[in-house]
Structures are given as C-alpha cells and as structure tokens.
PDB file of N, CA and C in Angstrom:
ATOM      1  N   UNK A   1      27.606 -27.756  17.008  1.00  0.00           N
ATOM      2  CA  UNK A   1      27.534 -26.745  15.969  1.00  0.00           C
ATOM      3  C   UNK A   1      26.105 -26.588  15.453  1.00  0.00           C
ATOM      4  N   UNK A   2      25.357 -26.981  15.039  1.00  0.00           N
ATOM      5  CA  UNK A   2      24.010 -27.641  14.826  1.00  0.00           C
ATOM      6  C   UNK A   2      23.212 -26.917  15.984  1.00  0.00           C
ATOM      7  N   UNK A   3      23.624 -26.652  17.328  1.00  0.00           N
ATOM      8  CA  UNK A   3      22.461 -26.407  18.128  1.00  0.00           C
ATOM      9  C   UNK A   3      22.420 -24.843  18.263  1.00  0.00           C
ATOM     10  N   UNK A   4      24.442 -24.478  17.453  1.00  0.00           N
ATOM     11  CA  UNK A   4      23.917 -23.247  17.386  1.00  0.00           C
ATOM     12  C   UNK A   4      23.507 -22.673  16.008  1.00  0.00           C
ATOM     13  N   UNK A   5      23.720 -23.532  15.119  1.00  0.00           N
ATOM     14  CA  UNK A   5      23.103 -23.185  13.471  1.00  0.00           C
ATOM     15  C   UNK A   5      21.495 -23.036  13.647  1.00  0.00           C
ATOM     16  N   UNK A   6      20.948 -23.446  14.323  1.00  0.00           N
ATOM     17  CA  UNK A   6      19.421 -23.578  13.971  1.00  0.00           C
ATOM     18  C   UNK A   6      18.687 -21.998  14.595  1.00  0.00           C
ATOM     19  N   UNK A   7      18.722 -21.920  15.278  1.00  0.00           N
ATOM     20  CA  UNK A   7      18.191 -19.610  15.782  1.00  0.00           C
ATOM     21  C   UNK A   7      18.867 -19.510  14.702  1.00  0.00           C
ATOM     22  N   UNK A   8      20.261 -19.528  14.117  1.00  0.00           N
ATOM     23  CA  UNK A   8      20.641 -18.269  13.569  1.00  0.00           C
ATOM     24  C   UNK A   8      20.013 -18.600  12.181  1.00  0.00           C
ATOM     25  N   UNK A   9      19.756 -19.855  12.016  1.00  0.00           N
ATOM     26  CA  UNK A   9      18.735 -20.007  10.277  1.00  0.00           C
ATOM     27  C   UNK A   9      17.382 -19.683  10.493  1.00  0.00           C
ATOM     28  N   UNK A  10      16.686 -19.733  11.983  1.00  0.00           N
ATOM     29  CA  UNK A  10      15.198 -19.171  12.435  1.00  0.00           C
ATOM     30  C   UNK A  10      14.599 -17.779  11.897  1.00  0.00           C
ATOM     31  N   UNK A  11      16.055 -16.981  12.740  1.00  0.00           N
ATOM     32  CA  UNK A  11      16.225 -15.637  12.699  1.00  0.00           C
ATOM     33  C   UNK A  11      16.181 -15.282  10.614  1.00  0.00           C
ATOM     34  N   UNK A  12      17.234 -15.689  10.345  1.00  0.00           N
ATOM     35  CA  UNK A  12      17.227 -15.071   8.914  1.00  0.00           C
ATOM     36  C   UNK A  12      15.973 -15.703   8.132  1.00  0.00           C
ATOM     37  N   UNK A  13      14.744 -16.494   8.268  1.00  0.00           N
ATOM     38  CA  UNK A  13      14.139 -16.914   7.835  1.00  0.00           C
ATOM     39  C   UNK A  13      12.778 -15.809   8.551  1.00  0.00           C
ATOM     40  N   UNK A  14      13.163 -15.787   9.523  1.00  0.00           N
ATOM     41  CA  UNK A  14      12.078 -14.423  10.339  1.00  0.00           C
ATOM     42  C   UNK A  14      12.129 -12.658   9.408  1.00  0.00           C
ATOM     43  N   UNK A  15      13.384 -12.808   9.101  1.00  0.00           N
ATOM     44  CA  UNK A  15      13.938 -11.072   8.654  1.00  0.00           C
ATOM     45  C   UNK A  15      13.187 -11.696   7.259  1.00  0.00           C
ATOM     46  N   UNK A  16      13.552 -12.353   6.378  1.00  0.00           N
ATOM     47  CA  UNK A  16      13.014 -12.426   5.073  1.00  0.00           C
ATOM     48  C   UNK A  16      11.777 -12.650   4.976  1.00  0.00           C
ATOM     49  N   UNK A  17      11.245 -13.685   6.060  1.00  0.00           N
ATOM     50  CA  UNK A  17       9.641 -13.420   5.374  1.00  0.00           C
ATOM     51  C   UNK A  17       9.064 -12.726   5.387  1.00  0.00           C
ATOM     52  N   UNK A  18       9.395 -11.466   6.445  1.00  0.00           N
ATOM     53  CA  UNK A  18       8.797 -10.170   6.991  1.00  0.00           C
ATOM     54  C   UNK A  18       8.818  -9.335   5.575  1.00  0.00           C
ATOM     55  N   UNK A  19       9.842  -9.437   4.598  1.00  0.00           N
ATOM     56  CA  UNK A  19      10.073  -8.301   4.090  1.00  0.00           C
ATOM     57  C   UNK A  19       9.371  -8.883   2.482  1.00  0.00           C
ATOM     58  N   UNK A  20       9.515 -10.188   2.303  1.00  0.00           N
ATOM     59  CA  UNK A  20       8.683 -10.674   1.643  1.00  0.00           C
ATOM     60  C   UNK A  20       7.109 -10.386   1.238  1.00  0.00           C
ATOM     61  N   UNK A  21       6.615 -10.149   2.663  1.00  0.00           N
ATOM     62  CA  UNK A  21       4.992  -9.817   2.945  1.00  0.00           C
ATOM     63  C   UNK A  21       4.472  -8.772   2.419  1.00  0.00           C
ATOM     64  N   UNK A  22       5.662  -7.703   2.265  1.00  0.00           N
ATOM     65  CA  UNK A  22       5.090  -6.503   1.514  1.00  0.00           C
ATOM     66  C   UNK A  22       5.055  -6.561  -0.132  1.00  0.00           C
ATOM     67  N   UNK A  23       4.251  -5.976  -0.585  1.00  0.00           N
ATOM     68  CA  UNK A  23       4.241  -6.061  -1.912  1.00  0.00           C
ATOM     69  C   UNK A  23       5.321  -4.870  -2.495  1.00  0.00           C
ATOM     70  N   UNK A  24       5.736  -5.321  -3.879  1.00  0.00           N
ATOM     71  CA  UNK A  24       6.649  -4.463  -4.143  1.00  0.00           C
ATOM     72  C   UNK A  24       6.305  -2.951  -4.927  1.00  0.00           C
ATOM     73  N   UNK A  25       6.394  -1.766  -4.035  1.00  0.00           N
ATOM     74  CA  UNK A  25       5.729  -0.714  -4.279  1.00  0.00           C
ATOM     75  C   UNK A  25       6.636   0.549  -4.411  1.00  0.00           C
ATOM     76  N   UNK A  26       7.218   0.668  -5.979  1.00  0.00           N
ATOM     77  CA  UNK A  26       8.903   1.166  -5.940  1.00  0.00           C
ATOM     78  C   UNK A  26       8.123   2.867  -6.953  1.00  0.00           C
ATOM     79  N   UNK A  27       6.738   2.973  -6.579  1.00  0.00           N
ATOM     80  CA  UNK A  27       6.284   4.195  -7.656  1.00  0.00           C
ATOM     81  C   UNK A  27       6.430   4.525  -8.934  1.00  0.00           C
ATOM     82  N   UNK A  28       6.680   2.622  -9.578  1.00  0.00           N
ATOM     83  CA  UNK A  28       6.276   2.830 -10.691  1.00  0.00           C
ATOM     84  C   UNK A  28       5.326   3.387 -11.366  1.00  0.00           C
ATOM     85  N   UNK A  29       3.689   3.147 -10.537  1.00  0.00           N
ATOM     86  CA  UNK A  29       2.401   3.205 -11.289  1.00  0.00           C
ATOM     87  C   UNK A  29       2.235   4.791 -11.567  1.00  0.00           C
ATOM     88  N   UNK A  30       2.805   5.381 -10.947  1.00  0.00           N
ATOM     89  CA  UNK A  30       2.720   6.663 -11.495  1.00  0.00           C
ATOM     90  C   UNK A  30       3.355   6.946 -12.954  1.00  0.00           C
ATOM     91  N   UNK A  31       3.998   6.328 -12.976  1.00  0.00           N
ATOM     92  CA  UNK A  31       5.075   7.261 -13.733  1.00  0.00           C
ATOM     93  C   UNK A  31       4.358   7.222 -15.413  1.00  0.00           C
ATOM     94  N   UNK A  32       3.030   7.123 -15.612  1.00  0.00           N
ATOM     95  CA  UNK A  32       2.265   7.257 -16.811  1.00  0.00           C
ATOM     96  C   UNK A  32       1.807   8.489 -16.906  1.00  0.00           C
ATOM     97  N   UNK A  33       1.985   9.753 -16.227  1.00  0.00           N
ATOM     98  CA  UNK A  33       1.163  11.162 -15.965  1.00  0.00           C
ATOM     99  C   UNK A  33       2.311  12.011 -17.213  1.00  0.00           C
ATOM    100  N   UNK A  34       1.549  12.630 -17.753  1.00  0.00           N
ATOM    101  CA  UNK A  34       2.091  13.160 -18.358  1.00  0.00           C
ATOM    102  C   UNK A  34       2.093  14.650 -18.101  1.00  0.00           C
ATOM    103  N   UNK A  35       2.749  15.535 -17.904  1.00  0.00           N
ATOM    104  CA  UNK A  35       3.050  17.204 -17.000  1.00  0.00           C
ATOM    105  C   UNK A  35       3.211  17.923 -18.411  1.00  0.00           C
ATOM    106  N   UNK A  36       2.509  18.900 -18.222  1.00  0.00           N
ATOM    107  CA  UNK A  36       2.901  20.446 -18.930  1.00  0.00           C
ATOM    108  C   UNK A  36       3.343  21.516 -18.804  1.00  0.00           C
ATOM    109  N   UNK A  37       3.938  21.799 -17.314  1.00  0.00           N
ATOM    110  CA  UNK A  37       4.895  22.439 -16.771  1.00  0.00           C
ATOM    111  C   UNK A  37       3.963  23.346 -16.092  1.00  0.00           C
ATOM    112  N   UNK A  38       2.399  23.118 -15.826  1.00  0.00           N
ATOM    113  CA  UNK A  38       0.996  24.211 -15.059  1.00  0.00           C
ATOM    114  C   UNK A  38       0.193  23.296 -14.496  1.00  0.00           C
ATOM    115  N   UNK A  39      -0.492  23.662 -13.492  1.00  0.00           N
ATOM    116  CA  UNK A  39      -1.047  23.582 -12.730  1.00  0.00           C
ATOM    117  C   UNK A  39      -2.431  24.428 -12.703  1.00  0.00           C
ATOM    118  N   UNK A  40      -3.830  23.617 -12.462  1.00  0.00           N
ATOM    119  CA  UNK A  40      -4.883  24.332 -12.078  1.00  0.00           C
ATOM    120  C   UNK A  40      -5.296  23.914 -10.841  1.00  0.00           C
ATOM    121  N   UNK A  41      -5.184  25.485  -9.944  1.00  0.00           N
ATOM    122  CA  UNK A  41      -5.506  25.393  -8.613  1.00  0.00           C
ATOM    123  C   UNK A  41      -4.025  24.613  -8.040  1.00  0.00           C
ATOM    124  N   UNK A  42      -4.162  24.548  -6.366  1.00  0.00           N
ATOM    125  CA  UNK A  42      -3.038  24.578  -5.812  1.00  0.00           C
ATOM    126  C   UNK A  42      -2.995  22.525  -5.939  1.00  0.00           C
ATOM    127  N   UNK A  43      -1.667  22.560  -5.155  1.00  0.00           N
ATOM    128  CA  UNK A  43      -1.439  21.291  -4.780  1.00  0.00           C
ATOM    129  C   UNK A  43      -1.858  20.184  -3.568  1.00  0.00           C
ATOM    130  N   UNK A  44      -2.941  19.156  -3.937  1.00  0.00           N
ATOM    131  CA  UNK A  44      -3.271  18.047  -2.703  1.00  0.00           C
ATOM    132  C   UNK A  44      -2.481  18.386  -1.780  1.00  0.00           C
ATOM    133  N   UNK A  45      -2.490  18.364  -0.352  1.00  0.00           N
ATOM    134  CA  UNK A  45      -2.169  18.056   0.385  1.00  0.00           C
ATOM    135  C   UNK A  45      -2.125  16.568   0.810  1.00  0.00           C
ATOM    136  N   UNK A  46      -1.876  16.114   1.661  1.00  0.00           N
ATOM    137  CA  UNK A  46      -1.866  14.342   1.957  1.00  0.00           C
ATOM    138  C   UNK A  46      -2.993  13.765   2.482  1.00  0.00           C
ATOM    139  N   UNK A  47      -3.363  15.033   3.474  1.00  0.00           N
ATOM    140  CA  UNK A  47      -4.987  14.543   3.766  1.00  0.00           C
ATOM    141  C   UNK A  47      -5.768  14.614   2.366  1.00  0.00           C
ATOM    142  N   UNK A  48      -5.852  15.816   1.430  1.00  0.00           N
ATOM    143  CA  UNK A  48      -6.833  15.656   1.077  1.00  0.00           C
ATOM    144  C   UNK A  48      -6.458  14.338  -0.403  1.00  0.00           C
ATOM    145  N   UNK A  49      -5.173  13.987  -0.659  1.00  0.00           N
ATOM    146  CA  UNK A  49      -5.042  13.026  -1.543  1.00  0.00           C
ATOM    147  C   UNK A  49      -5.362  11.252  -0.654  1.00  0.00           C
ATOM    148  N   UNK A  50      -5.145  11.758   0.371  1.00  0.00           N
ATOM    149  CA  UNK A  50      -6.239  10.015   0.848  1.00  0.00           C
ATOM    150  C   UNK A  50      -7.104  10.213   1.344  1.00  0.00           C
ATOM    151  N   UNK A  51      -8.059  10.762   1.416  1.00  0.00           N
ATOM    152  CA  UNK A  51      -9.334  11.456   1.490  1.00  0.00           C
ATOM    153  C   UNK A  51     -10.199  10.491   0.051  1.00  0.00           C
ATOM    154  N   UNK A  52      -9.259  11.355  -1.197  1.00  0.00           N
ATOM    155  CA  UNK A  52      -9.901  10.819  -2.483  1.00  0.00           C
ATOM    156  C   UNK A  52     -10.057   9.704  -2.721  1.00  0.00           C
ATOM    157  N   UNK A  53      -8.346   9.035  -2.266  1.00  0.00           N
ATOM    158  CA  UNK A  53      -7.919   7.461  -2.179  1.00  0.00           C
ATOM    159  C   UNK A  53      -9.142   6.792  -1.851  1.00  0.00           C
ATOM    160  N   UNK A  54      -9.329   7.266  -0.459  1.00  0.00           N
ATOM    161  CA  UNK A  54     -10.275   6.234   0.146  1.00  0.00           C
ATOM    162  C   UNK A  54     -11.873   6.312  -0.683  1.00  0.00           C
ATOM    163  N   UNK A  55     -12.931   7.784  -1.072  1.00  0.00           N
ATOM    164  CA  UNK A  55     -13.612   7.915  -1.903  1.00  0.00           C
ATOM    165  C   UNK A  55     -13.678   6.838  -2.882  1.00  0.00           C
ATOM    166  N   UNK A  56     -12.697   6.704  -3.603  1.00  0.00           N
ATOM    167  CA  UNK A  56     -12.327   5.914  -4.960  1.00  0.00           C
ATOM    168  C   UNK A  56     -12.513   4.297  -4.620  1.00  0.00           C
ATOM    169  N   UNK A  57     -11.700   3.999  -3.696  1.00  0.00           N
ATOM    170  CA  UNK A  57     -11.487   3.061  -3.065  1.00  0.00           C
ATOM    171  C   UNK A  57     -13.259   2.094  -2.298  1.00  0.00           C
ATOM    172  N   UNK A  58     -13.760   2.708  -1.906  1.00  0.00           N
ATOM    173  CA  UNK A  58     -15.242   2.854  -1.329  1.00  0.00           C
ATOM    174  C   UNK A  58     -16.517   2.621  -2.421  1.00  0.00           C
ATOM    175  N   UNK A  59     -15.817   3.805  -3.984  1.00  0.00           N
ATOM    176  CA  UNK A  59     -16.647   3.708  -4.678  1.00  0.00           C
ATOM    177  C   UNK A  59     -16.648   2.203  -5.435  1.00  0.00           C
ATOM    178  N   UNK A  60     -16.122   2.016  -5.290  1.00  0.00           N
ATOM    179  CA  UNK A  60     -15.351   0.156  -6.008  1.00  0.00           C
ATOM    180  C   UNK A  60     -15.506  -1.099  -5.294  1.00  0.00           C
ATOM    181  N   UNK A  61     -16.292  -0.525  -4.113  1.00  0.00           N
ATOM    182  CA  UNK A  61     -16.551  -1.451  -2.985  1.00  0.00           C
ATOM    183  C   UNK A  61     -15.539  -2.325  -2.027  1.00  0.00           C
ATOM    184  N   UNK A  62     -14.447  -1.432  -1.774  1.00  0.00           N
ATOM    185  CA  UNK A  62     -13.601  -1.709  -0.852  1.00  0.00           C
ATOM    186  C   UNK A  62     -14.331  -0.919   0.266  1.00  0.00           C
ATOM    187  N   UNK A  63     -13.976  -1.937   1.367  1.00  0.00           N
ATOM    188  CA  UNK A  63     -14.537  -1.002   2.905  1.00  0.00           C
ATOM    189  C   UNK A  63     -13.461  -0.526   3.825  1.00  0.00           C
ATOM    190  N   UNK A  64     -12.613   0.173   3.258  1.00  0.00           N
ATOM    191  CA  UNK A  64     -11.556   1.208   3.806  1.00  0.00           C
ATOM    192  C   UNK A  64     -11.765   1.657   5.023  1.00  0.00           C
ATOM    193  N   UNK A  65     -11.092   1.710   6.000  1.00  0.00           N
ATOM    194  CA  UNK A  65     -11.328   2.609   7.118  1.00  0.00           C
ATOM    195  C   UNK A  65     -10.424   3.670   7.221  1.00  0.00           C
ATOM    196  N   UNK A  66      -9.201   3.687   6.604  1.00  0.00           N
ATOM    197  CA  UNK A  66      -8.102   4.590   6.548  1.00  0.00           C
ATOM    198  C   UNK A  66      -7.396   4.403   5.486  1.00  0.00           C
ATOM    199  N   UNK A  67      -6.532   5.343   5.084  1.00  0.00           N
ATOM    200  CA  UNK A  67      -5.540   4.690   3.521  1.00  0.00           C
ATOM    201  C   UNK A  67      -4.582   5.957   3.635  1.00  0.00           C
ATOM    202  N   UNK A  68      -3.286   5.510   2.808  1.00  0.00           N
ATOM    203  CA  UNK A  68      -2.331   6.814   2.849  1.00  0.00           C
ATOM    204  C   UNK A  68      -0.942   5.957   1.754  1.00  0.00           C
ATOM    205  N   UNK A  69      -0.759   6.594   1.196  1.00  0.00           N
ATOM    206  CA  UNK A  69       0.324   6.437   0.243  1.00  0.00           C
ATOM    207  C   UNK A  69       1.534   5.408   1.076  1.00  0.00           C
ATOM    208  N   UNK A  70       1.903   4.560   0.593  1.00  0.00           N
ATOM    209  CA  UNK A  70       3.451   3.976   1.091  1.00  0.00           C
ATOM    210  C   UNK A  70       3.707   3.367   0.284  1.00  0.00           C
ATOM    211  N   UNK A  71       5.396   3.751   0.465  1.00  0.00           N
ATOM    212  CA  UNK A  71       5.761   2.995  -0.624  1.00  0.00           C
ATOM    213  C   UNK A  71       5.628   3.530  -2.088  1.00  0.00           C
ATOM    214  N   UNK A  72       5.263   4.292  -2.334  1.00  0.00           N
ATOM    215  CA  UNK A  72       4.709   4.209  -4.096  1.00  0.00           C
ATOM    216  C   UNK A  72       3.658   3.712  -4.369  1.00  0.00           C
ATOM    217  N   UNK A  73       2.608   2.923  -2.928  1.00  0.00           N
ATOM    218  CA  UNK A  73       1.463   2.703  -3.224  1.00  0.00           C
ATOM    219  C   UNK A  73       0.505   3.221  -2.503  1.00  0.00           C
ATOM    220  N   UNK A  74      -0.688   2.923  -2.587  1.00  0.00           N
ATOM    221  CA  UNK A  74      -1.946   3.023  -1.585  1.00  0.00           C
ATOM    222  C   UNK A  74      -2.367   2.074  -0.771  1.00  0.00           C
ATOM    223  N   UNK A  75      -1.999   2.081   0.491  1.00  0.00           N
ATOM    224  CA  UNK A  75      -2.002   1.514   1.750  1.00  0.00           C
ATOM    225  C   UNK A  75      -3.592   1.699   2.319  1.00  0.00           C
ATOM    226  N   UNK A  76      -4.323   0.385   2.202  1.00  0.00           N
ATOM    227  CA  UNK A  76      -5.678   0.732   2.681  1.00  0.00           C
ATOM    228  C   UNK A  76      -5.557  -0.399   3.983  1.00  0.00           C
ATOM    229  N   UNK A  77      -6.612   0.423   4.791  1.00  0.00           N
ATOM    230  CA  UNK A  77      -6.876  -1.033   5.810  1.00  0.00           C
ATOM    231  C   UNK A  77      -8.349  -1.113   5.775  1.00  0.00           C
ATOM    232  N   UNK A  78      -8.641  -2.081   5.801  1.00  0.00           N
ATOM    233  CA  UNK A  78     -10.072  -3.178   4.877  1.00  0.00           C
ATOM    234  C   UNK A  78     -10.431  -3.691   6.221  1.00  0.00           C
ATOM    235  N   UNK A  79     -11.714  -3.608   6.507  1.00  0.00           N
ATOM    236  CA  UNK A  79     -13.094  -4.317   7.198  1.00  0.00           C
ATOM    237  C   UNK A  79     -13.011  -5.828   6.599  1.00  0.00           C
ATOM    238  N   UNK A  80     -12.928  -6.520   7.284  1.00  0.00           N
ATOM    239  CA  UNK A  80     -13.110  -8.043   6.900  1.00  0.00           C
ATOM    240  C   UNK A  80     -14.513  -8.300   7.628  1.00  0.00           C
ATOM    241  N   UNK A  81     -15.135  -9.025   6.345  1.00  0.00           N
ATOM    242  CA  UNK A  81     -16.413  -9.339   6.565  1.00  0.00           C
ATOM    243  C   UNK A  81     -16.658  -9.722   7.944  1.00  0.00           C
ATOM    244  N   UNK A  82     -15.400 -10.932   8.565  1.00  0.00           N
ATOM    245  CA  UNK A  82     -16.293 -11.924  10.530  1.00  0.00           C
ATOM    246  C   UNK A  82     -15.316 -10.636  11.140  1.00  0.00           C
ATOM    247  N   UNK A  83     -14.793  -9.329  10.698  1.00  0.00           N
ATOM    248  CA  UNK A  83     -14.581  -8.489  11.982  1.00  0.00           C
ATOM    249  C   UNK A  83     -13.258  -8.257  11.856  1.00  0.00           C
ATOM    250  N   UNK A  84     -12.469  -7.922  12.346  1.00  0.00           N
ATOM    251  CA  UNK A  84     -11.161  -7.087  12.435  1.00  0.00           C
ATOM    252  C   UNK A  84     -10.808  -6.262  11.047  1.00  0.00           C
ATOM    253  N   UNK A  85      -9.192  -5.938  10.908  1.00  0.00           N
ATOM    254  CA  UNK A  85      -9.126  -5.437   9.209  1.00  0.00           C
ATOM    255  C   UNK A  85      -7.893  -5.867   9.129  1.00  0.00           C
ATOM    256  N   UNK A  86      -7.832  -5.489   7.779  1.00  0.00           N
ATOM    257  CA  UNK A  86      -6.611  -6.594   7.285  1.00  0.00           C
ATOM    258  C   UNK A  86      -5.917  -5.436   5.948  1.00  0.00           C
ATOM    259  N   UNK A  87      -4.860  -5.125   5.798  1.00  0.00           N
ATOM    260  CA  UNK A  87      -4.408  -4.198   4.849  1.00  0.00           C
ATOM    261  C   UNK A  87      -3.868  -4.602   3.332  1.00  0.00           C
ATOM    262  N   UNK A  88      -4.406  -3.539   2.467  1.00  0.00           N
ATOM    263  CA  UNK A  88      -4.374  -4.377   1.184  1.00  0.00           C
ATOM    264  C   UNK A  88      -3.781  -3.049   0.543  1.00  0.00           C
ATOM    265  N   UNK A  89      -3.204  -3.308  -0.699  1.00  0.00           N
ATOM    266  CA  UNK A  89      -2.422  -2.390  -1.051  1.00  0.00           C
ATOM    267  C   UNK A  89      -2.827  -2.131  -2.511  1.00  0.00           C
ATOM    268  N   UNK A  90      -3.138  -1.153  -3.505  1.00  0.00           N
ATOM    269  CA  UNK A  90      -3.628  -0.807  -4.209  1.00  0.00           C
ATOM    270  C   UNK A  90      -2.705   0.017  -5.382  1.00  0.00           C
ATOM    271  N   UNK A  91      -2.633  -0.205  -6.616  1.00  0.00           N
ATOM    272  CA  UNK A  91      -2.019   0.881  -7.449  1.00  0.00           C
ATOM    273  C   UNK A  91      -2.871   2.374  -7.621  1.00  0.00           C
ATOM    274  N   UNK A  92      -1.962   3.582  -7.626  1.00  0.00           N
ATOM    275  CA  UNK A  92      -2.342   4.947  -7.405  1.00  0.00           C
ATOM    276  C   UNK A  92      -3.146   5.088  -8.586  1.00  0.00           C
ATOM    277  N   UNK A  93      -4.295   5.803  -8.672  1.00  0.00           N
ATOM    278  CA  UNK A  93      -4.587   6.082 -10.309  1.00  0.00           C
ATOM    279  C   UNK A  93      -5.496   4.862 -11.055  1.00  0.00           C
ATOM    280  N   UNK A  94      -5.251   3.894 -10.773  1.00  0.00           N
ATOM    281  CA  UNK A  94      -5.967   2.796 -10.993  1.00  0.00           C
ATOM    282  C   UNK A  94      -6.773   1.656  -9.971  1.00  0.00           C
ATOM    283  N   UNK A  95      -6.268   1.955  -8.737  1.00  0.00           N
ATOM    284  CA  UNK A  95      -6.917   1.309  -7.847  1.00  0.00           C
ATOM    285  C   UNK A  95      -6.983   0.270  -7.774  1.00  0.00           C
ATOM    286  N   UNK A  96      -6.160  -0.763  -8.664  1.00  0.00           N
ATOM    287  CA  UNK A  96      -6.026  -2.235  -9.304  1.00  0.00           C
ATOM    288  C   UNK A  96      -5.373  -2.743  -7.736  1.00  0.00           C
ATOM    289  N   UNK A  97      -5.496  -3.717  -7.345  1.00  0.00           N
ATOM    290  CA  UNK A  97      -5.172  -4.481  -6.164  1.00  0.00           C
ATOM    291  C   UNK A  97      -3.566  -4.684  -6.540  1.00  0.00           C
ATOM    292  N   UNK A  98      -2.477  -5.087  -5.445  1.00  0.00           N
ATOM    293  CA  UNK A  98      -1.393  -5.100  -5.594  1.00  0.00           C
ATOM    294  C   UNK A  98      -1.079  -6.368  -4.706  1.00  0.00           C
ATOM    295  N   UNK A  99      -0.580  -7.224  -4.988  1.00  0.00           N
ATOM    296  CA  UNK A  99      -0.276  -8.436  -4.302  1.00  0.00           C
ATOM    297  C   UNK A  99       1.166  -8.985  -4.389  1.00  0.00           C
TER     298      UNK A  99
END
C-alpha cells in the first residue's frame, strides 16, 4: 500500500506547489480609482497599457524586457544581473513588488 501511496502524495505535492508559486493577484489593487461616468480621449489598448507598464517599471529601475497584465497584476520579466530573466510581479498603479 505504501509503494502505491508515495507518487500519489509526490503528485499532489507537485499540483500545490505549482500553484503556490504564483502570487495572489485577484485585482484588488485597482479597485482605489475612482470613475465619473467620462472619459478624456479614447481607451488604452493592451499594447499601449504595457508599453506604460514597462516605461514606469524601467523608470524605477526594474530591467523589464516584456510585461502584460495577469491576473489582476503586472507580469514583468526581469534581466537578472549573471544573465537569463526571471518574472516578478508588480501592483497596477503603484508598481509596489508583489510576492
């Protein structure tokens, strides 16, 4: 019994840490905007709202190579100083790191 308990506790220990890894990004950080029922000028598109992301992101000295909303957050992928990148996740609007 034992030789078959152990995969199947591997496995569910594989599914959870996976989902663990992400930070929890449910679009709260928005929800501080306050609307007046108008608009000046039209609406971001997605390019051009991670376009800004990344701008913002850059100006703060993150080294972004790409970024795009998920989740309710801002999904950047980061230049690591000895080389490859590594993705870090950011609140919208504030740019505060998300862990």
């Amino acid at each position: 019994m034992t030789r078959h308990l152990m995969p199947a506790l591997g496995f569910i220990a594989l599914l959870t840490g996976s989902s663990v890894a992400a930070p929890f990004c449910d679009g709260a950080f928005d929800s501080g905007r306050v609307t007046f029922g108008f608009s000046i000028g039209g609406k971001y598109t997605e390019q051009e709202r991670n376009d800004f992301d990344m701008m913002e992101l850059r100006r703060m000295g993150v080294d972004a190579t790409r970024v795009e909303r998920w989740n309710g957050c801002i999904r950047a992928f980061v230049r690591k100083p000895g080389g490859g990148e590594e993705m870090q996740f950011f609140e919208p609007g504030t740019y505060r790191p998300v862990f």
